[in-house]
N, C-alpha and C. Protein backbone atom coordinates (compact mmCIF):
# COMPACT_ATOMS: atom_id res chain seq x y z
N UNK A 1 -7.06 18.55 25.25
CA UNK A 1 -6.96 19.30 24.02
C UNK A 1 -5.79 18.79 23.17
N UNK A 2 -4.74 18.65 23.89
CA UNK A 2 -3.75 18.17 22.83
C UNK A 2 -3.23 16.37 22.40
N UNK A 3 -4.50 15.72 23.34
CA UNK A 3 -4.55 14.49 22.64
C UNK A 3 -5.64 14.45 21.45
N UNK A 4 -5.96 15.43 21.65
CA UNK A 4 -7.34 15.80 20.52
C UNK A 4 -6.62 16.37 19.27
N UNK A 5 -5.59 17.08 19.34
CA UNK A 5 -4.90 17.70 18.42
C UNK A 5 -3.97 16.98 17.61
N UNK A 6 -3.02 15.64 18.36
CA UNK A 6 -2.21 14.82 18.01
C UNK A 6 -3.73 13.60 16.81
N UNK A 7 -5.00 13.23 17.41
CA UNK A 7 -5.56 12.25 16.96
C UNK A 7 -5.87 12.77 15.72
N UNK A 8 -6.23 14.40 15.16
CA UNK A 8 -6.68 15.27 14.54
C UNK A 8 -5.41 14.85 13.33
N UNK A 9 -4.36 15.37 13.90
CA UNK A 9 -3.31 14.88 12.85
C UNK A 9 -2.99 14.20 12.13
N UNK A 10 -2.88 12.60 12.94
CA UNK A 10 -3.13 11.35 12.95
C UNK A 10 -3.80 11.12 12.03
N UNK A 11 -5.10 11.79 11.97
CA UNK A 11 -5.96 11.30 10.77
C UNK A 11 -5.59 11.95 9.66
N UNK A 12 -5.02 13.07 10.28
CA UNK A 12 -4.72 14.30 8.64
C UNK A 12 -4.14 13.23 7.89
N UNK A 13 -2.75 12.95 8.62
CA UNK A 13 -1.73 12.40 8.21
C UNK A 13 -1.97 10.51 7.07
N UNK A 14 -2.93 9.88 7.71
CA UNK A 14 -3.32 8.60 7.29
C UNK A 14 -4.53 9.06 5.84
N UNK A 15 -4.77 9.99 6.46
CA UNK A 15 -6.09 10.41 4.98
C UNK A 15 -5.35 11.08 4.09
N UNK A 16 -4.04 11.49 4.13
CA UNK A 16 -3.19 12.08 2.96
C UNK A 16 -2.40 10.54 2.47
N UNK A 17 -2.24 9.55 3.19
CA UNK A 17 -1.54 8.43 2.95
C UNK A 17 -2.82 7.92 2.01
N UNK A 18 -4.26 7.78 1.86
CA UNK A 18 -4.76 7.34 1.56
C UNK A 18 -5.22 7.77 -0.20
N UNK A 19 -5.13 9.24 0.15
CA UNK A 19 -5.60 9.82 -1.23
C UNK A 19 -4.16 9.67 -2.05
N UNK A 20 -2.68 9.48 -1.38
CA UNK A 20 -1.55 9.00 -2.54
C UNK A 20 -1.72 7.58 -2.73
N UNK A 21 -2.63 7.55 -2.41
CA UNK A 21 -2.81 5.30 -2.82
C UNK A 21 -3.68 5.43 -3.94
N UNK A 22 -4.71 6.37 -3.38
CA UNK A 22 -5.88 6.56 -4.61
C UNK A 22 -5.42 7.40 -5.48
N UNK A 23 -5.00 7.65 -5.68
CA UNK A 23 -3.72 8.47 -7.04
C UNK A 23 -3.24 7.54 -7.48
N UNK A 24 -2.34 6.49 -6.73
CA UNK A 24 -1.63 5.80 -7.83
C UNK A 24 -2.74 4.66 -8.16
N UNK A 25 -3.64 4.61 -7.50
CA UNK A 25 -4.27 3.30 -8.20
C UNK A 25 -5.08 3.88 -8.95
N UNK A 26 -5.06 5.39 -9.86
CA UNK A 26 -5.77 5.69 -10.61
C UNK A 26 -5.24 5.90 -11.84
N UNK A 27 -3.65 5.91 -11.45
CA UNK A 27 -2.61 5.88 -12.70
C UNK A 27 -2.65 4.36 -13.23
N UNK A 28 -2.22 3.48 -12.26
CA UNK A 28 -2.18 1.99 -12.33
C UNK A 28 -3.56 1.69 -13.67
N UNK A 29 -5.04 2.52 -12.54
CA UNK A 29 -5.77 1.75 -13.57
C UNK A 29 -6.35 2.37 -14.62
N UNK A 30 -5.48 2.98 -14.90
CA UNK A 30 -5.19 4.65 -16.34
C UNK A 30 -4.81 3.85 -16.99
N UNK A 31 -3.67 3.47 -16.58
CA UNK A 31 -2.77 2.38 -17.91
C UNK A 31 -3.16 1.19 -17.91
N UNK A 32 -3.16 0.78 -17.20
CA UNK A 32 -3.57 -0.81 -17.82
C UNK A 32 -4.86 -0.90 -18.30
N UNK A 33 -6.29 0.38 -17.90
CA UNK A 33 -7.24 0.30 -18.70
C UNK A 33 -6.81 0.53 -20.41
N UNK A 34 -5.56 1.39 -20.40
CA UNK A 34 -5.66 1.72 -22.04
C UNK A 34 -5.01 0.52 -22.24
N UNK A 35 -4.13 -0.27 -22.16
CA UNK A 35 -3.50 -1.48 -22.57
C UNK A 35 -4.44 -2.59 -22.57
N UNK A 36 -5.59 -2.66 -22.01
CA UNK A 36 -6.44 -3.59 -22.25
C UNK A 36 -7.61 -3.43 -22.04
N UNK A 37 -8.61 -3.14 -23.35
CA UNK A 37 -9.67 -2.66 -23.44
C UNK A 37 -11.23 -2.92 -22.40
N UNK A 38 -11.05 -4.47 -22.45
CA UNK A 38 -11.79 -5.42 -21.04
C UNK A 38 -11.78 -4.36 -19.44
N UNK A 39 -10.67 -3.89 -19.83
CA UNK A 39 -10.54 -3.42 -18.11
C UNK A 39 -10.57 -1.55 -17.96
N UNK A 40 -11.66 -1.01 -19.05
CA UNK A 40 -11.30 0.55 -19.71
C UNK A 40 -13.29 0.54 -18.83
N UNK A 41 -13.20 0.42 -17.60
CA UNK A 41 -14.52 0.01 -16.90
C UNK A 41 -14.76 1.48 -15.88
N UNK A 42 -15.83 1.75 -15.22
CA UNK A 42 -15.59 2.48 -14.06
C UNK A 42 -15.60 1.79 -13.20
N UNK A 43 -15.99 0.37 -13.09
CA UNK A 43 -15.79 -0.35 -12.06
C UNK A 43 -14.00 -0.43 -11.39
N UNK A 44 -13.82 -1.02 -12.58
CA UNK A 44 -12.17 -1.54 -12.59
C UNK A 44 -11.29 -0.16 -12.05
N UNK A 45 -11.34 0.95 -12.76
CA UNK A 45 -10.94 2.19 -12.18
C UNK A 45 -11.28 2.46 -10.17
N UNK A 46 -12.83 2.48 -9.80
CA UNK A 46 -12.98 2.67 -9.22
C UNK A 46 -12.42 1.46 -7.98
N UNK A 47 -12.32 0.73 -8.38
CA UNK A 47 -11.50 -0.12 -7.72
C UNK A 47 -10.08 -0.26 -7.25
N UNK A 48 -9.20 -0.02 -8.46
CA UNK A 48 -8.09 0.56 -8.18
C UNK A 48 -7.84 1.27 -7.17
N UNK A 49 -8.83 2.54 -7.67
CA UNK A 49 -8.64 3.26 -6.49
C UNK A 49 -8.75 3.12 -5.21
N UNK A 50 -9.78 2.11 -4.85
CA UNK A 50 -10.54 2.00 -3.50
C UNK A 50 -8.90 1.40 -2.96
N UNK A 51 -8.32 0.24 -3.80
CA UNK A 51 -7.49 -0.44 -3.01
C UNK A 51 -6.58 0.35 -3.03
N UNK A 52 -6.20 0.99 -3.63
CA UNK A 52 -4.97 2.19 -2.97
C UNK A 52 -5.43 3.10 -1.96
N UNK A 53 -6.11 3.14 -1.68
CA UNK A 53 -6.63 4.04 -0.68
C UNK A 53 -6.68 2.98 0.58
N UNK A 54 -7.16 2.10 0.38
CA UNK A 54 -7.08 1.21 1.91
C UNK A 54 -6.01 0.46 1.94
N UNK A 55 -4.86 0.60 1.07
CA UNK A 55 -3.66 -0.60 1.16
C UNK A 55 -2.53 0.85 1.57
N UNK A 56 -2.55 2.23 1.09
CA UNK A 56 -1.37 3.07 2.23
C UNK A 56 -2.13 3.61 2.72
N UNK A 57 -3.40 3.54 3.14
CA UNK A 57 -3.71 3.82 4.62
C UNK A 57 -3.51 3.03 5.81
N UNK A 58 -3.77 1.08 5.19
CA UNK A 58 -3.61 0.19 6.38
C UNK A 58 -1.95 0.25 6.53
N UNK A 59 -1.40 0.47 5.30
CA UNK A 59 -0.62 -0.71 5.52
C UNK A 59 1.02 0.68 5.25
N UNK A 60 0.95 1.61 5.45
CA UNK A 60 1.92 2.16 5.65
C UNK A 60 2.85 2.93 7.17
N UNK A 61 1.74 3.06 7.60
CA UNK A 61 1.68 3.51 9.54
C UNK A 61 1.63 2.67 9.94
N UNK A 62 2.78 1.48 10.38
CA UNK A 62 2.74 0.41 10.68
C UNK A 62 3.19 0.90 12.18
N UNK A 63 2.39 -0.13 13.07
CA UNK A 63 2.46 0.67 14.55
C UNK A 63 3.69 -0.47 14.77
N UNK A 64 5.11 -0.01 15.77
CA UNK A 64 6.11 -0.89 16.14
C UNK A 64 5.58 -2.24 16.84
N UNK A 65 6.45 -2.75 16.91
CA UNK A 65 6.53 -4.12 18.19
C UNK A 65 6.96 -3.49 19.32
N UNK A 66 6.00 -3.78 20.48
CA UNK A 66 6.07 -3.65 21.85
C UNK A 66 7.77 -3.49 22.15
N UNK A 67 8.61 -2.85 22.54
CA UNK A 67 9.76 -3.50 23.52
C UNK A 67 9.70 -4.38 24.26
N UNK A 68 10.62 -5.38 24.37
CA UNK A 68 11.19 -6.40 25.02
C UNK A 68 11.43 -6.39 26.09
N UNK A 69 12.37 -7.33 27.08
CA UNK A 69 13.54 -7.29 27.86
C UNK A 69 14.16 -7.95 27.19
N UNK A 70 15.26 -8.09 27.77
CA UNK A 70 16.60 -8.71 27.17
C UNK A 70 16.63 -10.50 26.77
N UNK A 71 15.86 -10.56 27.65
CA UNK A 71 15.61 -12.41 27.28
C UNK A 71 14.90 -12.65 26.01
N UNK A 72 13.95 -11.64 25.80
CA UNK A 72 12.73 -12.24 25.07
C UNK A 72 13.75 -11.56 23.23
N UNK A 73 14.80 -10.27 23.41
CA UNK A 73 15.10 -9.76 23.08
C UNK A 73 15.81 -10.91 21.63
N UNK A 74 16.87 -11.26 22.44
CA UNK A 74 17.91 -12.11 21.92
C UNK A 74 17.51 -13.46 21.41
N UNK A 75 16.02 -13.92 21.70
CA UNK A 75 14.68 -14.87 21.27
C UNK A 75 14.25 -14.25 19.62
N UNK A 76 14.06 -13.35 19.80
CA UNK A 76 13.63 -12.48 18.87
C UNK A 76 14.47 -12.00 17.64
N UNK A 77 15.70 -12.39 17.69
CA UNK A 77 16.91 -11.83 17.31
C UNK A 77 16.55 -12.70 15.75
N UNK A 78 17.08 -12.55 14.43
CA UNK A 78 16.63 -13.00 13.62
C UNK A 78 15.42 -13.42 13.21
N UNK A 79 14.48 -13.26 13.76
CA UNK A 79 13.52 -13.08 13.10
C UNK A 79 12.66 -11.96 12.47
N UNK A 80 12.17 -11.87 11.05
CA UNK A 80 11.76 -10.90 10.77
C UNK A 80 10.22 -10.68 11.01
N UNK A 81 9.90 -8.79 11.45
CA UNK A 81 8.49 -8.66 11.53
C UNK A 81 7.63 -9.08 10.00
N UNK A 82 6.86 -9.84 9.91
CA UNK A 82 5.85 -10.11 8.66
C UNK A 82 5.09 -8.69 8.53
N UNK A 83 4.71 -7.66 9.77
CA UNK A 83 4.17 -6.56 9.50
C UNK A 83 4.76 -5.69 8.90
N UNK A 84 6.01 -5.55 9.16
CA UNK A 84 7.14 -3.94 8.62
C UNK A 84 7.92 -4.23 7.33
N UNK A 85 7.73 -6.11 7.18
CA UNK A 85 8.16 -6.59 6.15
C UNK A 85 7.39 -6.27 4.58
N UNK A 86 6.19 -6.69 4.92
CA UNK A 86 5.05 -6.30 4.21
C UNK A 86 4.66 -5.21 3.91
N UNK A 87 4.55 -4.77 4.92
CA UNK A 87 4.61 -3.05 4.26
C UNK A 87 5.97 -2.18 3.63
N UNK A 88 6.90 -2.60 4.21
CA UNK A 88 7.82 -1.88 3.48
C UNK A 88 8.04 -2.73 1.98
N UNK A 89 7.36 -3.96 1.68
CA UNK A 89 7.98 -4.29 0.22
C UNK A 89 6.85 -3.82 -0.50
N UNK A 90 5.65 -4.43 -0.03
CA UNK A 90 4.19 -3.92 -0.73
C UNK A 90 4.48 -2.35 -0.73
N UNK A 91 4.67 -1.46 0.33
CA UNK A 91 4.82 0.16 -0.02
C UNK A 91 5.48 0.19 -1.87
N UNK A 92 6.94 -0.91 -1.64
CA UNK A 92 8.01 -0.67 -2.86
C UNK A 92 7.37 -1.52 -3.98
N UNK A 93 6.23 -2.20 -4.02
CA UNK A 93 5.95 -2.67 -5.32
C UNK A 93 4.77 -1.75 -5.74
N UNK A 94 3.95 -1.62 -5.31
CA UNK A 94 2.60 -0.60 -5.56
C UNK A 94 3.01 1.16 -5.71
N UNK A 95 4.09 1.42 -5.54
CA UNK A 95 4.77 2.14 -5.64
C UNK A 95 5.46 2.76 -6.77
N UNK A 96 6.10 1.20 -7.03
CA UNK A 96 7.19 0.96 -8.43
C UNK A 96 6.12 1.09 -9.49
N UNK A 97 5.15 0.41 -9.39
CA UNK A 97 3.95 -0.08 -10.43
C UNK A 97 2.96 1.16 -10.84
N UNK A 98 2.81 2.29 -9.70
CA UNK A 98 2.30 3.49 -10.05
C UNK A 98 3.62 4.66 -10.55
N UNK A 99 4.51 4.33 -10.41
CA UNK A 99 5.54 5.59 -11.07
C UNK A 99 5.65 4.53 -12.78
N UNK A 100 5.90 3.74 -13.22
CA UNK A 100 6.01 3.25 -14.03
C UNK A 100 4.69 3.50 -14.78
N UNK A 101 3.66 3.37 -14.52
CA UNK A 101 2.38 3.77 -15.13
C UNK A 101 2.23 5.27 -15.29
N UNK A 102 2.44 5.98 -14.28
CA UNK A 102 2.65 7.55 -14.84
C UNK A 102 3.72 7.81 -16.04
N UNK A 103 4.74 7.15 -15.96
CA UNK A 103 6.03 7.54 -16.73
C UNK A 103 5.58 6.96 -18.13
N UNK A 104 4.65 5.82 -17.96
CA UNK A 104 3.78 5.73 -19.65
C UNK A 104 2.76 6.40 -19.91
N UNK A 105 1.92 6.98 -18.88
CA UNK A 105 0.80 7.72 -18.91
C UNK A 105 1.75 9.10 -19.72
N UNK A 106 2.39 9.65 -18.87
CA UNK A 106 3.22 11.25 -19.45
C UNK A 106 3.73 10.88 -20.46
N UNK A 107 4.59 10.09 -20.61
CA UNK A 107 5.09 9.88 -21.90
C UNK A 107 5.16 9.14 -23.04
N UNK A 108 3.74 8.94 -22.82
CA UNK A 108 2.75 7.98 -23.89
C UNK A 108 3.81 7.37 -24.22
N UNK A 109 4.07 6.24 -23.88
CA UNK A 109 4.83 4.86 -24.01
C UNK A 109 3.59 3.92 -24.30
N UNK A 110 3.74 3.30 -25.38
CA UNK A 110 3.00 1.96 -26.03
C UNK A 110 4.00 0.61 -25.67
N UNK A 111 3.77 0.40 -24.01
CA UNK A 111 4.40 -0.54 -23.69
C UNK A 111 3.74 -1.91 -24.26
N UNK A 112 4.62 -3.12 -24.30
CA UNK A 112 4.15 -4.34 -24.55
C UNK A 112 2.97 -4.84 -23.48
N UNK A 113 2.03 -5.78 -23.80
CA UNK A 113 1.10 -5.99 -22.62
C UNK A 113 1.52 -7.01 -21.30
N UNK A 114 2.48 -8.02 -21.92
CA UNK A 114 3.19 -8.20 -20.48
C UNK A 114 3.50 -7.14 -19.55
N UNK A 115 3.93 -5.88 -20.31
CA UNK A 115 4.23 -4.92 -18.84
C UNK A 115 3.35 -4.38 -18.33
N UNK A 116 2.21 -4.33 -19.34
CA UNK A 116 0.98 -3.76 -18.10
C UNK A 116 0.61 -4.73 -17.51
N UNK A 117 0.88 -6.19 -17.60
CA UNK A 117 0.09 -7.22 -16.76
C UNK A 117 1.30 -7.16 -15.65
N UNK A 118 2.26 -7.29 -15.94
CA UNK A 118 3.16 -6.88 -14.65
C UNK A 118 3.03 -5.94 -14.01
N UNK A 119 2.76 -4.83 -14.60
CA UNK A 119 2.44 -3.63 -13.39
C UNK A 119 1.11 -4.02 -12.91
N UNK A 120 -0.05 -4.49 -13.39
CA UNK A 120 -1.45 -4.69 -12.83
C UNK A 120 -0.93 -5.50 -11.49
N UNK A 121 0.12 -6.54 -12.05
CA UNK A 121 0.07 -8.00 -10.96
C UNK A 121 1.36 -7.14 -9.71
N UNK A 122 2.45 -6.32 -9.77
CA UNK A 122 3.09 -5.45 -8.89
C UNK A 122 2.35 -4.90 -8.34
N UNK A 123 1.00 -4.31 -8.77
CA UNK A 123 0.49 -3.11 -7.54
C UNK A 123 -0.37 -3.62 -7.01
N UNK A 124 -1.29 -4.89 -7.52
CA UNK A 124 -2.26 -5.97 -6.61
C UNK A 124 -1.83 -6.32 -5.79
N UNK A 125 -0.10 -7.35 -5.87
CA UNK A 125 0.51 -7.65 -5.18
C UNK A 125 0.84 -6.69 -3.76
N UNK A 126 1.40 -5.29 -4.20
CA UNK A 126 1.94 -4.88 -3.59
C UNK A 126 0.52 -4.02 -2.30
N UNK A 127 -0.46 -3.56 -2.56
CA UNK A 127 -1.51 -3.37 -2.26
C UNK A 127 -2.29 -4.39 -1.09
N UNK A 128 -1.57 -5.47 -1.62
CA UNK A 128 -2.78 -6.58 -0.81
C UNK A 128 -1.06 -7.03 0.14
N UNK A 129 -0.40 -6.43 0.36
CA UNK A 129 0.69 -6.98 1.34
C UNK A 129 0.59 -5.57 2.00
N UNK A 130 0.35 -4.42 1.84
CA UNK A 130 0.14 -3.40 2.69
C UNK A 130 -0.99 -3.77 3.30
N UNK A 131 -2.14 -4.09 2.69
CA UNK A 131 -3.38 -4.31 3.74
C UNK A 131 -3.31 -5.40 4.41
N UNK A 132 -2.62 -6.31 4.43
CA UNK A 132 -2.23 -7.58 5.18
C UNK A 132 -1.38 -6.92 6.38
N UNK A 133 -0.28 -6.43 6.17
CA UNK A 133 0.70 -5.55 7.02
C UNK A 133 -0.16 -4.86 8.07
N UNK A 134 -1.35 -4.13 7.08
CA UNK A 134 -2.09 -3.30 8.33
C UNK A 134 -3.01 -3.93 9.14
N UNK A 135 -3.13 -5.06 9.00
CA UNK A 135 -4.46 -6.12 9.62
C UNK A 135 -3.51 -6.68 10.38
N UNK A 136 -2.18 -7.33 10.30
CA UNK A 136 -1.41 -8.08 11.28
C UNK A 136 -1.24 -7.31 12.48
N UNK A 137 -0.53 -5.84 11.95
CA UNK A 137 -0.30 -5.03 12.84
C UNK A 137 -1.18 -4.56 13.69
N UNK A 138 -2.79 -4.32 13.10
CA UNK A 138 -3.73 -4.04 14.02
C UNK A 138 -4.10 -5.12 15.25
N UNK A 139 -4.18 -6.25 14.32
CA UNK A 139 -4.48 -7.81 15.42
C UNK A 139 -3.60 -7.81 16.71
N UNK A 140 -2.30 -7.52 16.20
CA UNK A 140 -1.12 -7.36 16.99
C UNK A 140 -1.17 -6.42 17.97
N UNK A 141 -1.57 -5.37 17.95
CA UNK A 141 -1.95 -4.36 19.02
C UNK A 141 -3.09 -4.48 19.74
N UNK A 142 -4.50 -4.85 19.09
CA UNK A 142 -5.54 -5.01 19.49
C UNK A 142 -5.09 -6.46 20.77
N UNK A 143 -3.97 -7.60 21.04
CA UNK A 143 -4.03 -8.02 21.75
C UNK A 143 -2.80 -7.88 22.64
N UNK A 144 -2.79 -7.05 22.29
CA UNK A 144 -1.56 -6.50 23.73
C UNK A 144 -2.15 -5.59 24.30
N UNK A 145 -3.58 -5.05 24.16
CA UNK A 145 -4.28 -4.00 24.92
C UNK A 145 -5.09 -4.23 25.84
């Protein structure tokens, strides 16, 4: 019962990570649809969304690295995880790129179109390094099992 209750959570918890992805990739593609008419689509919207929804669902519950011993430890020492790396910068660009799009959405800001192509190219970016994060990390567990 209460591994049933923890997995129950688990999902609560990853399906609330998922619908704040699909939020911001609906702000993301709020604004940059009004900044550029080509992309004012339901496709393009619905897309957004999809990838915020599968980029902080994969790619924010990043499962750790196994523990060590001490040999393999001090081997290990400077190098960085590509999984916790990725997700924690992709979390901070797809992130940055949906508060910046709300803050023009609320306060109707007629930004220049470089900045919506920068925010489009921040939250792609940042989106497709969370779902990378969550595919490494899965590969990564799937063979230590």
């Amino acid at each position: 019962m209460r591994l049933r209750v923890r997995k129950a959570a688990h999902l609560l918890e990853r399906t609330g990570l998922a619908l704040a992805g699909a939020a911001c990739g609906t702000f993301v593609g709020a604004h940059v649809g009004t900044s550029f008419a080509a992309l004012t689509t339901v496709g393009f919207l619905l897309g957004m969304i999809g990838l915020g929804a599968i980029g902080f669902y994969l790619g924010i519950d990043i499962p750790p690295l196994p523990f060590h011993d001490a040999e393999e430890e001090s081997r290990a020492r400077g190098k960085v995880d590509a999984a916790e790396f990725l997700s924690a910068f992709g979390t901070f660009l797809a992130t940055l790129a949906a508060f910046v799009s709300v803050t023009a959405v609320v306060l109707r800001l007629n930004l220049h179109s470089v900045s919506s192509w920068l925010i489009l190219i921040g939250w792609l970016a940042g989106v497709t390094m969370q779902i990378t994060a969550g595919a490494i990390a899965r590969l990564r567990r799937s063979h230590t099992h």
